[in-house]
Protein backbone atom coordinates (compact mmCIF):
# COMPACT_ATOMS: atom_id res chain seq x y z
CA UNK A 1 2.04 -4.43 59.89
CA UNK A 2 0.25 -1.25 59.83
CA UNK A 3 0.17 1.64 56.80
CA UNK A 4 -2.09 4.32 56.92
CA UNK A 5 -1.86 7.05 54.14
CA UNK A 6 -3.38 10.19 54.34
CA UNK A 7 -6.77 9.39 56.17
CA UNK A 8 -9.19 11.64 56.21
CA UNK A 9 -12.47 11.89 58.06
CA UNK A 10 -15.59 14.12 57.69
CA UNK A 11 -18.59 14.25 59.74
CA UNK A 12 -20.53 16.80 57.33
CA UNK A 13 -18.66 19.80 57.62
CA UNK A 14 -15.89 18.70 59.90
CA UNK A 15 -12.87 17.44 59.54
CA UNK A 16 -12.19 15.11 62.32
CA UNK A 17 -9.24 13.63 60.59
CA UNK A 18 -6.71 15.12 57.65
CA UNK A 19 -4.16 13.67 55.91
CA UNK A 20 -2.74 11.27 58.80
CA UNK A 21 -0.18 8.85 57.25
CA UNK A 22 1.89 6.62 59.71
CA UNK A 23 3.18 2.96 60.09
CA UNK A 24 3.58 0.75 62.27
CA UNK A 25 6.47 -2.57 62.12
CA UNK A 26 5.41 -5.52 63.27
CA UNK A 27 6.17 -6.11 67.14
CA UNK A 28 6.25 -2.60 67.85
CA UNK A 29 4.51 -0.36 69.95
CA UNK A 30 3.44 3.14 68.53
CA UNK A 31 1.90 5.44 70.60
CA UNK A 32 -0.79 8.53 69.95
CA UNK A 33 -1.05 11.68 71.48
CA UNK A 34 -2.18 14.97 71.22
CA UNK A 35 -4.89 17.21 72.73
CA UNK A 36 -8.70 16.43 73.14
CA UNK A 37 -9.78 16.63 69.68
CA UNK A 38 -7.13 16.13 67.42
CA UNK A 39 -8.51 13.20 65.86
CA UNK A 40 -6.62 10.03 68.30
CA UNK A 41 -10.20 8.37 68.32
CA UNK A 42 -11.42 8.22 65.33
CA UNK A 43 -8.44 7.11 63.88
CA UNK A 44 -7.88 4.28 65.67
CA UNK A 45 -11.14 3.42 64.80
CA UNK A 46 -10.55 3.78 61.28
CA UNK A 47 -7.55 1.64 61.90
CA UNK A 48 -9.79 -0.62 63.29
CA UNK A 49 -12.45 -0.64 60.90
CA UNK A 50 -14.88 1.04 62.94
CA UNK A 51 -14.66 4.16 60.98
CA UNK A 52 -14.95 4.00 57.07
CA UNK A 53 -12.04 6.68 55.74
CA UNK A 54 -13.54 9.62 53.69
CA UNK A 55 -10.53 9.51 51.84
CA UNK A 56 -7.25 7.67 52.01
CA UNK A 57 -6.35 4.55 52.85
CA UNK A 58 -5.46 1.92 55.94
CA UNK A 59 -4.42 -1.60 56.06
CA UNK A 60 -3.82 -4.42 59.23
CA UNK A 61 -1.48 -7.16 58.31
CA UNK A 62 -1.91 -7.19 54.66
CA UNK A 63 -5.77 -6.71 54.70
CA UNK A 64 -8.16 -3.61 54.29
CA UNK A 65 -9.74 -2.34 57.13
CA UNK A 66 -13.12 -3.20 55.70
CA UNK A 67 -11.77 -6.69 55.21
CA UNK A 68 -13.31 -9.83 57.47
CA UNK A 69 -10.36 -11.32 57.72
CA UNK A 70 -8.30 -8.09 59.07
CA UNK A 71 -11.23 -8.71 62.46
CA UNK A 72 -9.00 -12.20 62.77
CA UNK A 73 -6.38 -10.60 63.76
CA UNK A 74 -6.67 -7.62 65.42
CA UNK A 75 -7.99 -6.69 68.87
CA UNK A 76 -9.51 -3.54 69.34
CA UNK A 77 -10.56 -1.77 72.86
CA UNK A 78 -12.64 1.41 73.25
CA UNK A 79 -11.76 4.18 75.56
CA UNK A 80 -15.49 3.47 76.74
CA UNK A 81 -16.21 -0.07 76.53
CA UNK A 82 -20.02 -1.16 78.11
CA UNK A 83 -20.24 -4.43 78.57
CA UNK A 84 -23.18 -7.09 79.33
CA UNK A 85 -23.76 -6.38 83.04
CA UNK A 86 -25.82 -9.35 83.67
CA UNK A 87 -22.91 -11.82 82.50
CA UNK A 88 -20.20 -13.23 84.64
CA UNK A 89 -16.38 -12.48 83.48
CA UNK A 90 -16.51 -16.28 82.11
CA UNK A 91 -19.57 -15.99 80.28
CA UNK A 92 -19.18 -12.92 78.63
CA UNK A 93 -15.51 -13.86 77.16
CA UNK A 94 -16.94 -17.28 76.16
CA UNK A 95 -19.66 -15.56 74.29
CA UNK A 96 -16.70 -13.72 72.28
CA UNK A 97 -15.12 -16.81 72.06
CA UNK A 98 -17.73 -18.15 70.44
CA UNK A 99 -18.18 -15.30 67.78
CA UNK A 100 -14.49 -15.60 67.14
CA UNK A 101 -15.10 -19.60 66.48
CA UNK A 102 -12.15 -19.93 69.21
CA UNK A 103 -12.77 -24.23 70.64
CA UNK A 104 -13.84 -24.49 73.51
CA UNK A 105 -10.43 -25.96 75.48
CA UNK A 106 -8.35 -23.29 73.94
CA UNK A 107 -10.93 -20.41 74.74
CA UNK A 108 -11.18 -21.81 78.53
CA UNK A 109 -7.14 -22.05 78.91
CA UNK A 110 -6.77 -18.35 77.05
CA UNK A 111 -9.85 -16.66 79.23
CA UNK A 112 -7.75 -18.13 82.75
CA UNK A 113 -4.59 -17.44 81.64
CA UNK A 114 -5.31 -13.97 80.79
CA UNK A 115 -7.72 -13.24 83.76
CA UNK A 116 -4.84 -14.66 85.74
CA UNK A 117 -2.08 -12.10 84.26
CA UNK A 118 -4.83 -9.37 84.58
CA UNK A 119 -4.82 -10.73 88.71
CA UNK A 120 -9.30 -10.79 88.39
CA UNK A 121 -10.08 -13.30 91.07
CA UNK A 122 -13.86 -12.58 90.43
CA UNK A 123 -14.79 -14.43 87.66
CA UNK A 124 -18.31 -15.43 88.50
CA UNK A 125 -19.35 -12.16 89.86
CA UNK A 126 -22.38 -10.34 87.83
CA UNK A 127 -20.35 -7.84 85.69
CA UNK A 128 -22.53 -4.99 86.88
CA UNK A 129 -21.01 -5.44 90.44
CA UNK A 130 -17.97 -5.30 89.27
CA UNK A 131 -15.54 -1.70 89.75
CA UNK A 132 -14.36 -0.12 86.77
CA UNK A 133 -11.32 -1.15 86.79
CA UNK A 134 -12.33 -4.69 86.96
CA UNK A 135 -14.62 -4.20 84.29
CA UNK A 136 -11.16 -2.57 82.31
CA UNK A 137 -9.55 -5.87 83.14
CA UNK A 138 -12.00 -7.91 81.28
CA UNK A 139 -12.68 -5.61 78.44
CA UNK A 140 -8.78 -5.90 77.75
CA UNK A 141 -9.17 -9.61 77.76
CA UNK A 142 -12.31 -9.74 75.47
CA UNK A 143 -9.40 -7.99 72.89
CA UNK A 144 -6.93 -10.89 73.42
CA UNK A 145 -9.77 -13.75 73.56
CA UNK A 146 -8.85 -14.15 69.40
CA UNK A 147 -5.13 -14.29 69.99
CA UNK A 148 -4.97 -11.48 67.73
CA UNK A 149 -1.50 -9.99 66.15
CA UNK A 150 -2.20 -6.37 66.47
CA UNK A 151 -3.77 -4.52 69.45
CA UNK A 152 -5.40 -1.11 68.79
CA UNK A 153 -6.17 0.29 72.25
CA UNK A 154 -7.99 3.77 72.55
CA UNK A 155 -7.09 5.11 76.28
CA UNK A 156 -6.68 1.91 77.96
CA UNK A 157 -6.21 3.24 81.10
CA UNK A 158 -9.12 5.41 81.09
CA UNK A 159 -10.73 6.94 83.98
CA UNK A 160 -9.35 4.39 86.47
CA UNK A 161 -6.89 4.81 89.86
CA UNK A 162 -3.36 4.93 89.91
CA UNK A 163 -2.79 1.35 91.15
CA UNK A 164 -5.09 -0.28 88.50
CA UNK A 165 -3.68 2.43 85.59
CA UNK A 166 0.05 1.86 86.16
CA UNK A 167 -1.25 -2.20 86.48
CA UNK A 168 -2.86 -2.24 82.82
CA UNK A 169 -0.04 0.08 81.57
CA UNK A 170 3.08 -2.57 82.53
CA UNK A 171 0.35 -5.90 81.23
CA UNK A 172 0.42 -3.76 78.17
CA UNK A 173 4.16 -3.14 78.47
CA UNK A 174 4.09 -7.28 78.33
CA UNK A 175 1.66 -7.68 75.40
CA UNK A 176 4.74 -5.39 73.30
CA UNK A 177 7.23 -7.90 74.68
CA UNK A 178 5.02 -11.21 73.76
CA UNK A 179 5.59 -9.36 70.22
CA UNK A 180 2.14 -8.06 69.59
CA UNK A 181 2.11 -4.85 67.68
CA UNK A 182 0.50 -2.37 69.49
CA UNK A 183 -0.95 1.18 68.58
CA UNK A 184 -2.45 3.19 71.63
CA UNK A 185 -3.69 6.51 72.70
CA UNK A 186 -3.33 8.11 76.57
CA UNK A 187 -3.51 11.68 77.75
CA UNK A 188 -0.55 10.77 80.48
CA UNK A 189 2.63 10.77 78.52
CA UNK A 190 4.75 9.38 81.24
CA UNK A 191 2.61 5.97 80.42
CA UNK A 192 3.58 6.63 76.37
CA UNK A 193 6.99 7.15 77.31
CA UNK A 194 7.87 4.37 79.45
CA UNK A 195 6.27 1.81 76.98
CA UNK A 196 6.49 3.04 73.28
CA UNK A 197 8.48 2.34 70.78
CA UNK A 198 7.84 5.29 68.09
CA UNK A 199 5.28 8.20 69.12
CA UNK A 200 2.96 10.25 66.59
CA UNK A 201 1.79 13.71 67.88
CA UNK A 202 -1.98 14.97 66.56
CA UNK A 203 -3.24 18.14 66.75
CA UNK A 204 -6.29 19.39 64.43
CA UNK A 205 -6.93 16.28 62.88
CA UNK A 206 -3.51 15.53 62.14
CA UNK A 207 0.04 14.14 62.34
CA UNK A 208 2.00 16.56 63.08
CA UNK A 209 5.19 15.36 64.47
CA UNK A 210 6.26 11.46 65.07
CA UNK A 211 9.36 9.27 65.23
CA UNK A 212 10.99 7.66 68.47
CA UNK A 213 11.60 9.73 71.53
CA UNK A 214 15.64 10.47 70.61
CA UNK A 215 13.65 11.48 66.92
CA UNK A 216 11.14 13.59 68.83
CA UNK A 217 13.50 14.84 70.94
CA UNK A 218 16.07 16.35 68.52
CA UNK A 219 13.90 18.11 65.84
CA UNK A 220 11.05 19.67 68.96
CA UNK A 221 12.62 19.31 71.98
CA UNK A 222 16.42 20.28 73.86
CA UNK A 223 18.90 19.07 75.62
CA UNK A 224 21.51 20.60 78.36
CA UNK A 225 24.36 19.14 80.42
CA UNK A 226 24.95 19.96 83.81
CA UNK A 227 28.94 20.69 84.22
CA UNK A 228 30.28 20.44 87.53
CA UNK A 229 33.82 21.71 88.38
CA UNK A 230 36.10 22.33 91.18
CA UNK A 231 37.04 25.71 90.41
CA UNK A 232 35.10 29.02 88.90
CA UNK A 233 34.71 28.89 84.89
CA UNK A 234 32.66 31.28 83.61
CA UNK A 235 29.07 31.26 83.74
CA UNK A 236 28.93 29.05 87.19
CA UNK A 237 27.52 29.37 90.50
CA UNK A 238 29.21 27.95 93.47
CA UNK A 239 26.83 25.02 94.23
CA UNK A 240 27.26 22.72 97.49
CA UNK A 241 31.16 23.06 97.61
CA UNK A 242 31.66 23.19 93.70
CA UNK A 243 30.94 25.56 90.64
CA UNK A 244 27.75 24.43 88.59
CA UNK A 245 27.77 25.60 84.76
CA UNK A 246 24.56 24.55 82.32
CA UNK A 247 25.23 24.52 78.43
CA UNK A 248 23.69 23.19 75.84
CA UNK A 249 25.84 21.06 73.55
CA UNK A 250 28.92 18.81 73.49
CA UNK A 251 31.42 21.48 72.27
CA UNK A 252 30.21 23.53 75.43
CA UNK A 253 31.35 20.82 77.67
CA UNK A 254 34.76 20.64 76.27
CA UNK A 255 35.15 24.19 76.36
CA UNK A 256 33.85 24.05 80.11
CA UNK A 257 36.26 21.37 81.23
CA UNK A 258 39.25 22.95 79.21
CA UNK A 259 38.49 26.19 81.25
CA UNK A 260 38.40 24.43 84.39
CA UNK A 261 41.74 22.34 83.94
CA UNK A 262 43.36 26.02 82.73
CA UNK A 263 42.05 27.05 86.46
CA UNK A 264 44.10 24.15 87.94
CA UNK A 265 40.71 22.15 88.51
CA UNK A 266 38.89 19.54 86.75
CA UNK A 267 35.49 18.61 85.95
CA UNK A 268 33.79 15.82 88.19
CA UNK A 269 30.33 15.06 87.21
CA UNK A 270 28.04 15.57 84.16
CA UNK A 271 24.55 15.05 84.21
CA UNK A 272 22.56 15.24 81.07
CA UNK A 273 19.17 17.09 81.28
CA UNK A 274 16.62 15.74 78.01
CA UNK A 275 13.01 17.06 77.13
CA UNK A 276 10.33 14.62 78.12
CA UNK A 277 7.78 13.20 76.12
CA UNK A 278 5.23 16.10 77.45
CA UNK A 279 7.83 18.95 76.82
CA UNK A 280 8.13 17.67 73.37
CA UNK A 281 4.78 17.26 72.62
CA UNK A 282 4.04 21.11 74.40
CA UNK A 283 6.88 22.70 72.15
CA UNK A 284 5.03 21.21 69.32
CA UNK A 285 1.34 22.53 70.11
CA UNK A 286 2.70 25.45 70.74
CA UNK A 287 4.52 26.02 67.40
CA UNK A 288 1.16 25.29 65.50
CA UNK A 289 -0.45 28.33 64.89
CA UNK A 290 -4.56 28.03 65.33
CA UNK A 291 -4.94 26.31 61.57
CA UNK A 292 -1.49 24.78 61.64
CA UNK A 293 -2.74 20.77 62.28
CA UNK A 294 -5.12 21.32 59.06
């Protein structure tokens, strides 16, 4: 649905982007991360045609990013996204329906149904009275008002409170679900996490580590099992009435609970301990060396 190959983008001297090849399957939802500056924005803007590539290549459902027909079907929405204060909510996505050439009854059903997922009750209010997290709501469905097949959302959860974050986070969640193919950026990798499918980490301009979270995981991150037995093995501490032992693979476990039953005990409980999505993504900023994303 998506294929970029090695992107690159210069503004004069700088490289803002380098070499950044990923894809993205149709229905799925691939996530971005990486420090400030590594290159998350203007990528997805040269994903979305925004941002003419310096070199390389990108394409949306078949088309070039340059193409007018990609604009069909994709929805794209800013991490800062202005819109025209003196307009209602209504007015402003009718406008867009309009540029899209969307008819009028299916533009009016669409703009309701989606305000009504998004909960905005205030559809006639001047947008410049509007919080920002209202305003987020309607931005978000200005990008749906086209129906579009792919979503390319930079930070959609930018700047706003918990409640409203976490809200446009799981209506997100939902869009993935509906089968749109979503690409998205967000400093709080909890959010990436608990809704992505596959995961690219940037850092100087460039991919530098991506794949699913079990992916991610193995090659950059670690996992250890909590053993808990009713007698002493070796390497436990007496924990709330039984002997606690950490180790790091399978074959450790085995050994644990053979050492246990040779004790006349017995394992009763392991709990597996996995690197999160920000662990991962520290243990592989921190193994680039200053030049290492270029």
């Amino acid at each position: 649905m998506i294929a970029a190959r090695n992107l690159r983008k210069e503004y004069g001297d700088f490289v803002a982007v380098e070499g950044s090849t990923f894809e993205v399957s149709e229905g799925e939802v691939f996530g971005i991360i990486g420090p400030n500056g590594a290159g998350k924005t203007t990528t997805l803007k040269m994903v979305a045609g925004l941002v003419e590539p310096t070199a390389g290549e990108v394409s949306v459902a078949g088309y070039g990013a340059g193409e007018t027909e990609m604009r069909k079907v994709l929805g794209f929405l800013p991490e800062e996204s202005p819109l025209y204060e003196e307009m209602t909510p209504l007015s402003y996505l009718n406008f867009f329906a309009d540029l899209y050439d969307v008819p009028g009854g299916v533009a009016d059903r669409r703009i309701h149904d989606t305000l009504d997922r998004l909960d905005l009750e205030h559809r006639e209010r001047p947008l410049g009275d509007m919080s920002k997290g209202m305003k987020r709501k309607v931005a978000i469905a200005r990008s749906l008002i086209n129906d579009p097949e792919v979503l390319v959302y930079d930070e959609p959860g930018s700047g706003l409170d918990p409640l409203t974050t976490n809200y446009i986070i799981e209506f997100t969640r939902e869009l993935g679900e509906q089968g749109k193919t979503i690409v998205f950026s967000a400093h709080n990798l909890y959010h990436v996490e608990s809704i992505c499918d596959r995961v690219a980490i940037m850092n100087e301009g460039a991919v530098v580590a991506k794949g699913d979270l079990g992916e991610l995981r193995a090659a950059h991150g670690e996992t250890k099992y909590h053993v808990y037995t009713t007698v002493e093995v070796p390497d436990s501490a007496r924990e709330n009435g039984r002997y606690h032992r950490v180790v790091e693979s399978m074959d450790a476990v085995d050994e644990t609970r053979e050492a246990a039953q040779a004790a006349g005990g017995e394992v009763v409980d392991i709990r597996t301990d996995e690197s999160s999505l920000e662990e991962v993504f520290l243990n592989v900023a921190e193994s680039q060396s200053p030049s290492g994303g270029r």
